[in-house]
C-alpha atoms as a PDB file:
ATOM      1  CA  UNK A   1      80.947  86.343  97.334  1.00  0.00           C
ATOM      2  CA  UNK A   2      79.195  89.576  96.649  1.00  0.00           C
ATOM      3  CA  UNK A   3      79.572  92.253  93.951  1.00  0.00           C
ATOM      4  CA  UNK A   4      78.404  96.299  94.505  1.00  0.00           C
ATOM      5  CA  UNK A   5      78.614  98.815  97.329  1.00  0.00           C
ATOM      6  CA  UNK A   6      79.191 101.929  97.891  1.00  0.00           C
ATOM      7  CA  UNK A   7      82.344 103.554  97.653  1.00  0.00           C
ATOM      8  CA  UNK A   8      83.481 103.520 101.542  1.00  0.00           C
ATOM      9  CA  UNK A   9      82.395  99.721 101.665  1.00  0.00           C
ATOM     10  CA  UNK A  10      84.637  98.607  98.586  1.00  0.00           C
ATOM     11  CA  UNK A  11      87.335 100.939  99.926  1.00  0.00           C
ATOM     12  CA  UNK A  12      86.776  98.694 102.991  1.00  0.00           C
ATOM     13  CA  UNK A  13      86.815  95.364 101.223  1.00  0.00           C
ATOM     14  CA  UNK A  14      89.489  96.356  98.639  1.00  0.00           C
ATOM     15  CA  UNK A  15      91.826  97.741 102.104  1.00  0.00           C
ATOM     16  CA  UNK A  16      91.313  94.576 103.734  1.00  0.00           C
ATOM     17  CA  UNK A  17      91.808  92.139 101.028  1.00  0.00           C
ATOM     18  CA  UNK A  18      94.892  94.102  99.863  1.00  0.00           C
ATOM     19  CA  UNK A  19      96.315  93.548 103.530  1.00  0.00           C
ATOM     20  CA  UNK A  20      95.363  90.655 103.701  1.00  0.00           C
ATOM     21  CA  UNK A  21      97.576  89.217 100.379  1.00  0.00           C
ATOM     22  CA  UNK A  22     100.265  91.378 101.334  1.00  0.00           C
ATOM     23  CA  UNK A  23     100.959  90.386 104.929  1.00  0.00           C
ATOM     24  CA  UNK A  24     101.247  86.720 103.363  1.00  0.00           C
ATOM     25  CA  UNK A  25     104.031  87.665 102.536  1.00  0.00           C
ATOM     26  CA  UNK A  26     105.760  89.505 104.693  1.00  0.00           C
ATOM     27  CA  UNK A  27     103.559  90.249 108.411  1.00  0.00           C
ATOM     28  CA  UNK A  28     105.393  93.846 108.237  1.00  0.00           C
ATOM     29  CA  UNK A  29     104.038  94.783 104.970  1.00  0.00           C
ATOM     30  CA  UNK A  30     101.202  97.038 105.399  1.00  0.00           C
ATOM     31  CA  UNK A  31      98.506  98.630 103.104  1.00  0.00           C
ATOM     32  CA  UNK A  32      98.126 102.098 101.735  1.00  0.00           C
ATOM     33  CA  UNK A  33      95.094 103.092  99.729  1.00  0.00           C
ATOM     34  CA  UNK A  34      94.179 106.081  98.462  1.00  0.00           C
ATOM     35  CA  UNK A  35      90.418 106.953  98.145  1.00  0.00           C
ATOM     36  CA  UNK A  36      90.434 110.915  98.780  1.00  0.00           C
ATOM     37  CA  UNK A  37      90.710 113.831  96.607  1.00  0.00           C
ATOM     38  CA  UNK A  38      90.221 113.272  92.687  1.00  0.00           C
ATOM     39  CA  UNK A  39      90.151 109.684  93.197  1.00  0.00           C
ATOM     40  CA  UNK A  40      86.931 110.236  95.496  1.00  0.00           C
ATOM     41  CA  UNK A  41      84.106 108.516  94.131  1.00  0.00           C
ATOM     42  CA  UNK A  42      86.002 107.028  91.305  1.00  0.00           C
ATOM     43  CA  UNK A  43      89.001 104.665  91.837  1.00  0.00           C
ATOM     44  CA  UNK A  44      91.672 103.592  94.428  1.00  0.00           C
ATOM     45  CA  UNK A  45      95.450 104.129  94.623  1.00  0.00           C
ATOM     46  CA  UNK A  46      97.301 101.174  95.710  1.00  0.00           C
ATOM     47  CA  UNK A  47     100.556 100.658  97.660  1.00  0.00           C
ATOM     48  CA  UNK A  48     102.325  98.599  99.895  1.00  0.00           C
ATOM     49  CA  UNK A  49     104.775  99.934 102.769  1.00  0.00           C
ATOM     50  CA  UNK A  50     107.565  98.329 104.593  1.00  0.00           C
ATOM     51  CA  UNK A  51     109.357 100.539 106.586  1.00  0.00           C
ATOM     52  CA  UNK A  52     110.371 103.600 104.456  1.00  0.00           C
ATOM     53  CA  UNK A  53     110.222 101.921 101.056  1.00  0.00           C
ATOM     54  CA  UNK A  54     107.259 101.396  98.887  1.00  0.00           C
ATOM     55  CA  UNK A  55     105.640  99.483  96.283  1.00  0.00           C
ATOM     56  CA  UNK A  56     105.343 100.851  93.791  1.00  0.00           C
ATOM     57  CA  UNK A  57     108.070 102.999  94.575  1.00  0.00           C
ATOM     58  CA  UNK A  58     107.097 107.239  95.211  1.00  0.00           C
ATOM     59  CA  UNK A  59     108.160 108.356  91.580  1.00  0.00           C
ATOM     60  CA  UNK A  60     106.231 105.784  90.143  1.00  0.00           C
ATOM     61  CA  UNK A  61     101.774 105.516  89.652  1.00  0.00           C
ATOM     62  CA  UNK A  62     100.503 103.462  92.436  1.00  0.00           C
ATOM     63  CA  UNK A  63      98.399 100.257  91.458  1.00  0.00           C
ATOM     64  CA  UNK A  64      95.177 101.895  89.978  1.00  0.00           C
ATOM     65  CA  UNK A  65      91.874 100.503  90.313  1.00  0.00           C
ATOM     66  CA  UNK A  66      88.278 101.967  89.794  1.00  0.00           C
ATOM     67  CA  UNK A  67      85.693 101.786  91.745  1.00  0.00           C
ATOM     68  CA  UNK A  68      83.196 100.220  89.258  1.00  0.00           C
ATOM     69  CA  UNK A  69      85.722  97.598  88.594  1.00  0.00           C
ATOM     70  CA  UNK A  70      86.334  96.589  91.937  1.00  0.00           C
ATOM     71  CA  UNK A  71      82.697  97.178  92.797  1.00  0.00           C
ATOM     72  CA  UNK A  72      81.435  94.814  90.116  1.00  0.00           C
ATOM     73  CA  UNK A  73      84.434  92.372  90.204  1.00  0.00           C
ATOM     74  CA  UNK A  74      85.310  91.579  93.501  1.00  0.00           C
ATOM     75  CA  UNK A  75      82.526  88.520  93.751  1.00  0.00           C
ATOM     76  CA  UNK A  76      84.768  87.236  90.619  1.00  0.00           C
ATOM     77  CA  UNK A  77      86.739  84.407  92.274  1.00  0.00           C
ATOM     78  CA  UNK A  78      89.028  84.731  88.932  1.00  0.00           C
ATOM     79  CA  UNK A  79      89.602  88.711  89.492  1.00  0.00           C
ATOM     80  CA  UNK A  80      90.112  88.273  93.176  1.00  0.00           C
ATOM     81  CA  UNK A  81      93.100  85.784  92.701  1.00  0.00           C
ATOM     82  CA  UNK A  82      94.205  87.847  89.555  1.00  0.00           C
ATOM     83  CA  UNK A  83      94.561  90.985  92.383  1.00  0.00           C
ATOM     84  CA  UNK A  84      96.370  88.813  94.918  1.00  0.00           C
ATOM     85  CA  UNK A  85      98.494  87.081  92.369  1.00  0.00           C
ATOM     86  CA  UNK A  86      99.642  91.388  91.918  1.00  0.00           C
ATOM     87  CA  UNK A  87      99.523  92.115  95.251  1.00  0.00           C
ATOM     88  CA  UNK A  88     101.545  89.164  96.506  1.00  0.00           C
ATOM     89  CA  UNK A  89     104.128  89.996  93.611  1.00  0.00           C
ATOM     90  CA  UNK A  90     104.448  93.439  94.736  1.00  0.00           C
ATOM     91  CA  UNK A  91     104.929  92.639  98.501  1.00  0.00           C
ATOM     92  CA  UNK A  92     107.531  89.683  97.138  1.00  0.00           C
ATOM     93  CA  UNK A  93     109.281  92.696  95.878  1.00  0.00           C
ATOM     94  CA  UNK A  94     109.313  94.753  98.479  1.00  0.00           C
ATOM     95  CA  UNK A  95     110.487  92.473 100.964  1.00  0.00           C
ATOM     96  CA  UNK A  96     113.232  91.334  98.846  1.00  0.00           C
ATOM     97  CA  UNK A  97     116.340  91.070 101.209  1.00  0.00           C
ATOM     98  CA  UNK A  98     114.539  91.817 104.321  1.00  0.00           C
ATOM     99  CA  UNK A  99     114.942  89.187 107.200  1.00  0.00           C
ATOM    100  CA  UNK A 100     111.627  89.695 108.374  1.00  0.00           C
ATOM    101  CA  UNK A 101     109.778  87.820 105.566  1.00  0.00           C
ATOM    102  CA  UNK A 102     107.040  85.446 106.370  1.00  0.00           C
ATOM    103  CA  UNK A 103     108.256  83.080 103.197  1.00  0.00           C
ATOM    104  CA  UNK A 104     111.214  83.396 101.608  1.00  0.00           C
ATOM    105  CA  UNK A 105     111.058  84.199  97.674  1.00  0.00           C
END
C-alpha cells in the first residue's frame, strides 16, 4: 500500500475505496464526497446515497475526514479496515428494508 498524495489523488483513492465498501453492501449504494469549497485542501465530506435517502442523513455532519489523515493513513491496513468497517455500517443502514440489497443484514 502507499501513504501521501496530493489532494485530488486521495480524493481519488478515498472516492473509490468508499464505493467500493459501500456497494458490498448494497450494488445501488453510491458514493458522495465532498472535496470543494472550505473543505478544499483540507478534508473530505462523506456520504452514501440510495435513491433519495442518505447516510448520514441531510440534517446531520457527513463522515469527516482530513486530508492529512487519509493522506498519511490510507497505506495502514488497520485504518483502511477501520474505514470500511464505518462505511459498510453506514451502507447496512441505509439499505435497511430495501429489496435490492446485495446481503441481507
Amino acid at each position: 500500500m502507499f501513504s501521501g498524495g496530493d489532494y485530488a489523488e486521495v480524493a481519488r483513492w478515498l472516492a473509490n475505496f468508499v464505493r467500493s465498501h459501500a456497494k458490498r453492501e448494497n450494488l445501488r449504494v453510491e458514493a458522495a464526497l465532498d472535496a470543494e469549497g472550505a473543505r478544499e485542501g483540507n478534508s473530505y465530506g462523506v456520504r452514501l446515497r440510495l435513491g433519495e435517502r442518505l447516510a448520514p442523513p441531510a440534517g446531520q455532519p457527513p463522515l469527516e475526514l482530513s486530508y492529512g489523515d487519509v493522506a498519511a493513513s490510507r497505506g495502514s491496513l488497520a485504518w483502511c479496515t477501520a474505514l470500511a468497517a464505518r462505511v459498510r455500517a453506514l451502507a447496512r443502514d441505509l439499505s435497511a428494508g430495501d429489496r435490492g440489497s446485495l446481503k441481507s443484514a
